[in-house]
Protein backbone atom coordinates (compact mmCIF):
# COMPACT_ATOMS: atom_id res chain seq x y z
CA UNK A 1 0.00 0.00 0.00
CA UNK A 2 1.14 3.77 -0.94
CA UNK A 3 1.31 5.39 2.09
CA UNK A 4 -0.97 8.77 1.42
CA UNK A 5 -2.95 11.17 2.78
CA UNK A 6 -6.38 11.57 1.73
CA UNK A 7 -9.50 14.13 1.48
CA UNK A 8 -12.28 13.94 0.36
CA UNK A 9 -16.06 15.73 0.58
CA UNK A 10 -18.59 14.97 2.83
CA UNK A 11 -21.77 16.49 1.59
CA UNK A 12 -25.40 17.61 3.02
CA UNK A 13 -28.72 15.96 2.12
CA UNK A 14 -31.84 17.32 1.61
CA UNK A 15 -35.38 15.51 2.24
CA UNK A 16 -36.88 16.88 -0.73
CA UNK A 17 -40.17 15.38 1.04
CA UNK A 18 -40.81 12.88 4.18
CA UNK A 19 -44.07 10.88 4.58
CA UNK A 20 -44.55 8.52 7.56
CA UNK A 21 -46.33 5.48 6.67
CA UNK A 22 -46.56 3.66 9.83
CA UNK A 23 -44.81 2.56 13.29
CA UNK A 24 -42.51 -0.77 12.80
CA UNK A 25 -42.72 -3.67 14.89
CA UNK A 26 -38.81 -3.08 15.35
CA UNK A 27 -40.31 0.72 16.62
CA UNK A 28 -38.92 2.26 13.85
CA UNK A 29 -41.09 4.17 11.30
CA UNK A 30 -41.63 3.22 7.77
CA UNK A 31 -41.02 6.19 5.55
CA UNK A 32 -40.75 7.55 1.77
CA UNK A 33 -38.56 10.11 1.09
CA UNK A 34 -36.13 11.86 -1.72
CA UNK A 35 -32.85 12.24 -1.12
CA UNK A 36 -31.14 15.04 -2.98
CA UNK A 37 -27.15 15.98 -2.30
CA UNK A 38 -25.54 19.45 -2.12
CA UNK A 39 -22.23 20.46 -3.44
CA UNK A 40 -21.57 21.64 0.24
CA UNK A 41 -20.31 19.75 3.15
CA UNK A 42 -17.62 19.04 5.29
CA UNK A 43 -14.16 17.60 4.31
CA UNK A 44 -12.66 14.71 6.06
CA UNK A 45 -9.02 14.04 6.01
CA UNK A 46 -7.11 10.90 5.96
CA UNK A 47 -3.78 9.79 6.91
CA UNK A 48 -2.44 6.14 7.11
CA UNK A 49 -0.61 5.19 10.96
CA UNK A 50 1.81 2.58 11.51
CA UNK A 51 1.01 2.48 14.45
CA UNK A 52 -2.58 0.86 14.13
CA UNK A 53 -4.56 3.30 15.87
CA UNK A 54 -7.95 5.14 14.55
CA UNK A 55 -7.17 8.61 15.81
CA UNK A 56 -9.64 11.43 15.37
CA UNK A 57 -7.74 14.86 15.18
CA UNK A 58 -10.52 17.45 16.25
CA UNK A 59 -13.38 15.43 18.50
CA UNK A 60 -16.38 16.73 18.67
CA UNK A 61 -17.59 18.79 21.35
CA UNK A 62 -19.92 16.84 24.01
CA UNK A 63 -19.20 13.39 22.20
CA UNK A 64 -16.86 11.04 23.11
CA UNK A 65 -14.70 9.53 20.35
CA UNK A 66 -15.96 6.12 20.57
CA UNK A 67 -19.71 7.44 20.12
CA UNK A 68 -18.19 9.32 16.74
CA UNK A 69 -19.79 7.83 13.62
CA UNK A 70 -16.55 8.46 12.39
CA UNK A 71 -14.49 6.35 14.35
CA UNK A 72 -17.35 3.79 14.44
CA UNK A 73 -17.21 3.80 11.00
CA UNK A 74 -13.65 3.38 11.07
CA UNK A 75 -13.39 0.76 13.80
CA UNK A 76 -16.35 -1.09 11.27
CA UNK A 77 -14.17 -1.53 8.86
CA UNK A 78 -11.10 -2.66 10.65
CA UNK A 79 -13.60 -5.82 11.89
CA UNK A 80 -14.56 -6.38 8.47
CA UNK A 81 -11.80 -6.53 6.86
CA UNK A 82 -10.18 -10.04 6.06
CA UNK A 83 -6.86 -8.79 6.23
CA UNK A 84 -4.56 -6.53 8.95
CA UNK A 85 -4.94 -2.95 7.67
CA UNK A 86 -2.94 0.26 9.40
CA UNK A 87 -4.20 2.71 11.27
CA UNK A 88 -5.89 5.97 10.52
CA UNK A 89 -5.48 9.55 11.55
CA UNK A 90 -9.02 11.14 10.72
CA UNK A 91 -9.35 14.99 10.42
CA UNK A 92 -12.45 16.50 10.01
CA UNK A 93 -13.32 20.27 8.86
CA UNK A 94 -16.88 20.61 9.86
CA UNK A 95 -19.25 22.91 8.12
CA UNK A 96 -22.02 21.26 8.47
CA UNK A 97 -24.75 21.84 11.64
CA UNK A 98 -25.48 19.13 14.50
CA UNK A 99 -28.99 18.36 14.92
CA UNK A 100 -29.89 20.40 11.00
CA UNK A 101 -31.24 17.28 9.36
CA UNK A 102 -28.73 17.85 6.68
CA UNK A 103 -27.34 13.91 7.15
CA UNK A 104 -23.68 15.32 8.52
CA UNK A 105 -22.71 12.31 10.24
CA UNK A 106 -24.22 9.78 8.51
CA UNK A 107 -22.34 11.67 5.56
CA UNK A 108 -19.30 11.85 7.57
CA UNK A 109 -19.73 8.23 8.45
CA UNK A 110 -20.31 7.12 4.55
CA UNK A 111 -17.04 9.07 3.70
CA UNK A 112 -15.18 6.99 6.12
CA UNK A 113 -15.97 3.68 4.88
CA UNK A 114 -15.24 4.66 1.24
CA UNK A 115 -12.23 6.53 1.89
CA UNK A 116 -10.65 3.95 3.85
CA UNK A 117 -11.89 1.28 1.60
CA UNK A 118 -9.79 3.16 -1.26
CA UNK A 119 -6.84 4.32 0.85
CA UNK A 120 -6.41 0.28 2.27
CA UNK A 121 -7.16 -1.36 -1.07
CA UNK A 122 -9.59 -3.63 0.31
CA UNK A 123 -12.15 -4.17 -2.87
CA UNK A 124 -15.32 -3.72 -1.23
CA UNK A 125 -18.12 -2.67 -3.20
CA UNK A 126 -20.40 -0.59 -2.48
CA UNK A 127 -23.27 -2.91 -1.27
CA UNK A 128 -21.47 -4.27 0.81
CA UNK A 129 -20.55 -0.88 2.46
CA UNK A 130 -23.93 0.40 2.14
CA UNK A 131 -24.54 -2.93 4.34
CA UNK A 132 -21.93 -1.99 7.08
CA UNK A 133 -23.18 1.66 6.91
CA UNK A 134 -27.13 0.22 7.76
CA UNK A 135 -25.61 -0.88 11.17
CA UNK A 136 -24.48 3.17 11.51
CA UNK A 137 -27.59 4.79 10.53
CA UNK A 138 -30.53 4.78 8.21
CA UNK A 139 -29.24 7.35 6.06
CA UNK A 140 -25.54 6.16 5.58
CA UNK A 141 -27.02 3.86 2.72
CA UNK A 142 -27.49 6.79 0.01
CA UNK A 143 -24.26 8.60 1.33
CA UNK A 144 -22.28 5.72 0.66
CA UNK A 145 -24.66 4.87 -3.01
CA UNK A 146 -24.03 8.30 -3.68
CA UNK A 147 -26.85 8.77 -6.19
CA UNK A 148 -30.01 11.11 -5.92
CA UNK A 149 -32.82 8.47 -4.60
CA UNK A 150 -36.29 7.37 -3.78
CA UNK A 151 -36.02 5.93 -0.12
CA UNK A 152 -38.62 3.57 1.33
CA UNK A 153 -37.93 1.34 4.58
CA UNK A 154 -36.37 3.26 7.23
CA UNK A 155 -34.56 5.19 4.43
CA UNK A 156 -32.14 2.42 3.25
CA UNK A 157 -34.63 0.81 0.27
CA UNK A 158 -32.98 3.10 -2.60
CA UNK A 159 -34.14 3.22 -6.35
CA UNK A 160 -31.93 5.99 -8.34
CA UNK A 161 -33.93 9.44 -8.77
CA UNK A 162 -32.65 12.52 -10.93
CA UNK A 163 -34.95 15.57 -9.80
CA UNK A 164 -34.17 18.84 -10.94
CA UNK A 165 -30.50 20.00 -9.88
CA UNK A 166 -32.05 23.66 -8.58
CA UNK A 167 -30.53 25.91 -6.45
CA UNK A 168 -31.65 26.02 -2.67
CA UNK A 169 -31.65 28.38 0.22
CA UNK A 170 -30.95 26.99 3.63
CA UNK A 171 -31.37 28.25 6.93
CA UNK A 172 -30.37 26.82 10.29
CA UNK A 173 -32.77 28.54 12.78
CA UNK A 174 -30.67 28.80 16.52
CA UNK A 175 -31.47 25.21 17.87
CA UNK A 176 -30.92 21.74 17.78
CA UNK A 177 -33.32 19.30 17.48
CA UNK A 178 -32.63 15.15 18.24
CA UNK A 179 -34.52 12.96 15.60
CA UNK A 180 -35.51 10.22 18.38
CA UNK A 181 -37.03 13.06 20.15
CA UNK A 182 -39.35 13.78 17.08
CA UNK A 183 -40.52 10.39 16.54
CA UNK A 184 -41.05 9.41 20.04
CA UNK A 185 -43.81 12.40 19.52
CA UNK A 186 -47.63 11.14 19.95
CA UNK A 187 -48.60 14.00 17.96
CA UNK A 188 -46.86 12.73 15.02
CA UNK A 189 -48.41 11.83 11.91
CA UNK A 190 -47.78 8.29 11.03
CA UNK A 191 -50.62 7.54 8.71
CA UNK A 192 -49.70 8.70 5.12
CA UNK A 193 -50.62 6.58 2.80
CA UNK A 194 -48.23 4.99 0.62
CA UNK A 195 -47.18 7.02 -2.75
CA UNK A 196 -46.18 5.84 -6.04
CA UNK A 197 -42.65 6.49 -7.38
CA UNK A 198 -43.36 8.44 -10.75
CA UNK A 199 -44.92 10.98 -9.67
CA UNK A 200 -42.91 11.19 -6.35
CA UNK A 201 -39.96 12.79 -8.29
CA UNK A 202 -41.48 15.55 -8.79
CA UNK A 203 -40.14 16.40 -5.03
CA UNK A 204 -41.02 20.07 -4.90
CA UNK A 205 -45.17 19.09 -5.59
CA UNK A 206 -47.53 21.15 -2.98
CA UNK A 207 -49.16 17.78 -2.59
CA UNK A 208 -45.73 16.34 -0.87
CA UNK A 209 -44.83 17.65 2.21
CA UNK A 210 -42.44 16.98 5.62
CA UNK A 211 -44.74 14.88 8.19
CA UNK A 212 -42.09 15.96 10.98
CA UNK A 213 -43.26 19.64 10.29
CA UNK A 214 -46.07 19.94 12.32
CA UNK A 215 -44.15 19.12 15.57
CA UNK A 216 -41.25 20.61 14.81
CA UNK A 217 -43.06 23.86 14.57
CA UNK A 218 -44.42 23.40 17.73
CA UNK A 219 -41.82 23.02 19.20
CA UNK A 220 -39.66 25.26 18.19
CA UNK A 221 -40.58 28.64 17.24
CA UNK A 222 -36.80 29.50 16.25
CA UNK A 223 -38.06 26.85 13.04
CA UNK A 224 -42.08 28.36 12.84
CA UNK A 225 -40.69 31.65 12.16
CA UNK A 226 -37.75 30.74 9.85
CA UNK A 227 -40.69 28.75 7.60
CA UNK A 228 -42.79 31.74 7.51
CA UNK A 229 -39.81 33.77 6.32
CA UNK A 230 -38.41 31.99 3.95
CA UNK A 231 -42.05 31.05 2.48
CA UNK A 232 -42.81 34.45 1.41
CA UNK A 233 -40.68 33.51 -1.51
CA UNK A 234 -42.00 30.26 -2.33
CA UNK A 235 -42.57 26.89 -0.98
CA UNK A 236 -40.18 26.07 2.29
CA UNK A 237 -39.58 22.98 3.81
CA UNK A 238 -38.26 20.63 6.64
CA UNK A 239 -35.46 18.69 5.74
CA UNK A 240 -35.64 15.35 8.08
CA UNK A 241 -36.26 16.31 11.24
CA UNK A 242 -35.09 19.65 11.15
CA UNK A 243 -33.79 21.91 12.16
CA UNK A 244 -32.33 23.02 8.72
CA UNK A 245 -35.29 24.14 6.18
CA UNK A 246 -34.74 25.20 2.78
CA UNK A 247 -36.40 26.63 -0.02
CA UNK A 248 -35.63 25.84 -3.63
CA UNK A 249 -35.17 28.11 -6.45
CA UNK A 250 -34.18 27.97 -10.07
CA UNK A 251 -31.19 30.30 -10.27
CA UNK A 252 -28.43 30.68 -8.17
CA UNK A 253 -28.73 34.54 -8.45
CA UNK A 254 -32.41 33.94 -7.49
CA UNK A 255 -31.19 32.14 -4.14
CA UNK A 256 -28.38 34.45 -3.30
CA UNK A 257 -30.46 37.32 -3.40
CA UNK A 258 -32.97 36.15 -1.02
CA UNK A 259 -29.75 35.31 1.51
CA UNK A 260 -28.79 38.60 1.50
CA UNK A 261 -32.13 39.23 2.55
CA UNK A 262 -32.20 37.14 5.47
CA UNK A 263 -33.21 38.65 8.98
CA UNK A 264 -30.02 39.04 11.31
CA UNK A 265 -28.95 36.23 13.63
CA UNK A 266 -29.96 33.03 11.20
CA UNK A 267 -26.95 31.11 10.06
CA UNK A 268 -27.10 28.96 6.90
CA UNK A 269 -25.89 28.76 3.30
CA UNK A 270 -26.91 28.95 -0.42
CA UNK A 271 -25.89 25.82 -2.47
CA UNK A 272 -26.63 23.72 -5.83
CA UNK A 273 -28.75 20.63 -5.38
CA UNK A 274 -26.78 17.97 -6.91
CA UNK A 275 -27.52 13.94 -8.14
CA UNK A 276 -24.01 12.76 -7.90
CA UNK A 277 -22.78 13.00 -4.96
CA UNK A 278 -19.97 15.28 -4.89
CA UNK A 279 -17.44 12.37 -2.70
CA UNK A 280 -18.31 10.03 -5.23
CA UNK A 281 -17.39 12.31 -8.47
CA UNK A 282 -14.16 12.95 -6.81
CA UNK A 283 -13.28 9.34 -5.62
CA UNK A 284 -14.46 8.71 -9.79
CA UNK A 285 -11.48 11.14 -10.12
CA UNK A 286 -8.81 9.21 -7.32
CA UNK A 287 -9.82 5.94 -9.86
């Protein structure tokens, strides 16, 4: 193996739309979604280690390294590998919020795996890492697929989707918000019936909405208000279970202009909605 370091993207998701079907005998909840990427993110670095640790640079703040998807993603690997590999020194410049909905570790997570599956040579392919990301999180699936998709299951049943690569405006409203909180709610709707995939592409449809909304606007107002903001220029939108929303536009003029206009004291960004996800066009590049 060439010893090397490595970096690589690890981008945001949208929801472009999140029914609940139904509680799971498992307790989790059934769901249909779309999954769009953005061409923003954070970057993870990696760097091979003789010495055969997994070693995480910056951790994060209030979680211990062993509870990092990173590292568990890292450590993952290591088990499933059928042959010694080295260690890792993992650096990670984060960009993307805790608790937005935006997918950042199960992005960060899905960027492990592949990264490490390139920089050790081990030939995995990319169900089987999509399998070993399932055991992470619902979402690591599409990060590690890396296409635009329809999800159904918990979020891992993928079918390739290609809606329109607009421009979107998203705002992270001063709060965090835990996804096991949100569907522990009673007050959650979990009885949308089930859609067909044709139409369901069409992501951005009035009919189509975020079933998380309703209590997330509850309970917090920081997200109500940032909704009714950003709706005065068009349809705006949960992604997951918040606390990011966006609105979608078809110009990136369009979408910068309305960020300039945002009220004082909302953080966020303006990026491209993207079907390719931007690690995988750049590990298309390492090949």
């Amino acid at each position: 193996m060439t010893v090397m370091s490595l970096t690589l993207p690890s981008p945001a998701k949208l929801n472009l739309f999140l029914h609940i079907l139904g509680r799971r005998e498992d307790g989790y909840h059934e769901l249909q979604t779309l999954f769009q990427f953005l061409d923003f993110g954070d970057e993870l670095t990696f760097e091979p280690e003789s010495a055969g640790q997994i070693t995480l640079t910056e951790p994060l703040p209030g979680v211990a390294d062993r509870d990092n998807l990173v590292y568990r993603a890292a450590r993952l690997l290591t088990e499933a590998a059928t042959r010694p590999v080295p260690g890792v020194r993992i650096s990670i410049n984060k960009r993307l919020p805790m608790g937005g909905g935006l997918g950042g570790g199960s992005s960060n997570a899905a960027t492990t795996l592949l990264a490490l599956n390139h920089l050790w040579s081990l030939g995995m392919d990319l169900q089987q890492l999509a399998d070993l990301g399932l055991g992470l999180g619902a979402d690591v699936p599409v990060f590690v697929r890396g296409h635009a998709a329809w999800g159904e299951g918990v979020g891992d049943k993928l079918t390739p989707a290609n809606p329109p690569e607009d421009w979107y405006v998203i705002l992270k409203p001063d709060c965090d918000i835990s996804t096991r909180e949100i569907f522990s709610k009673q007050g959650l709707t979990r009885n949308t019936p089930r859609i067909k995939i044709a139409p369901a592409f069409e992501g951005d449809a009035p009919r189509y909405r975020n079933d998380c909304e309703d209590v997330v606007r509850r309970l917090y107002p920081e997200v109500r208000q940032g909704l009714e903001w950003l709706s005065q220029f068009g349809p705006a939108r949960l992604t997951g279970t918040g606390a990011c929303i966006f609105g979608r536009f078809p110009t990136e003029s369009e979408a910068r202009n309305i960020w300039a206009s945002k009220p004082s004291g909302i953080n966020g960004f303006v990026a491209k909605g993207v079907n390719i996800s931007p690690l995988h066009s750049k590990l298309t590049e390492l090949n």
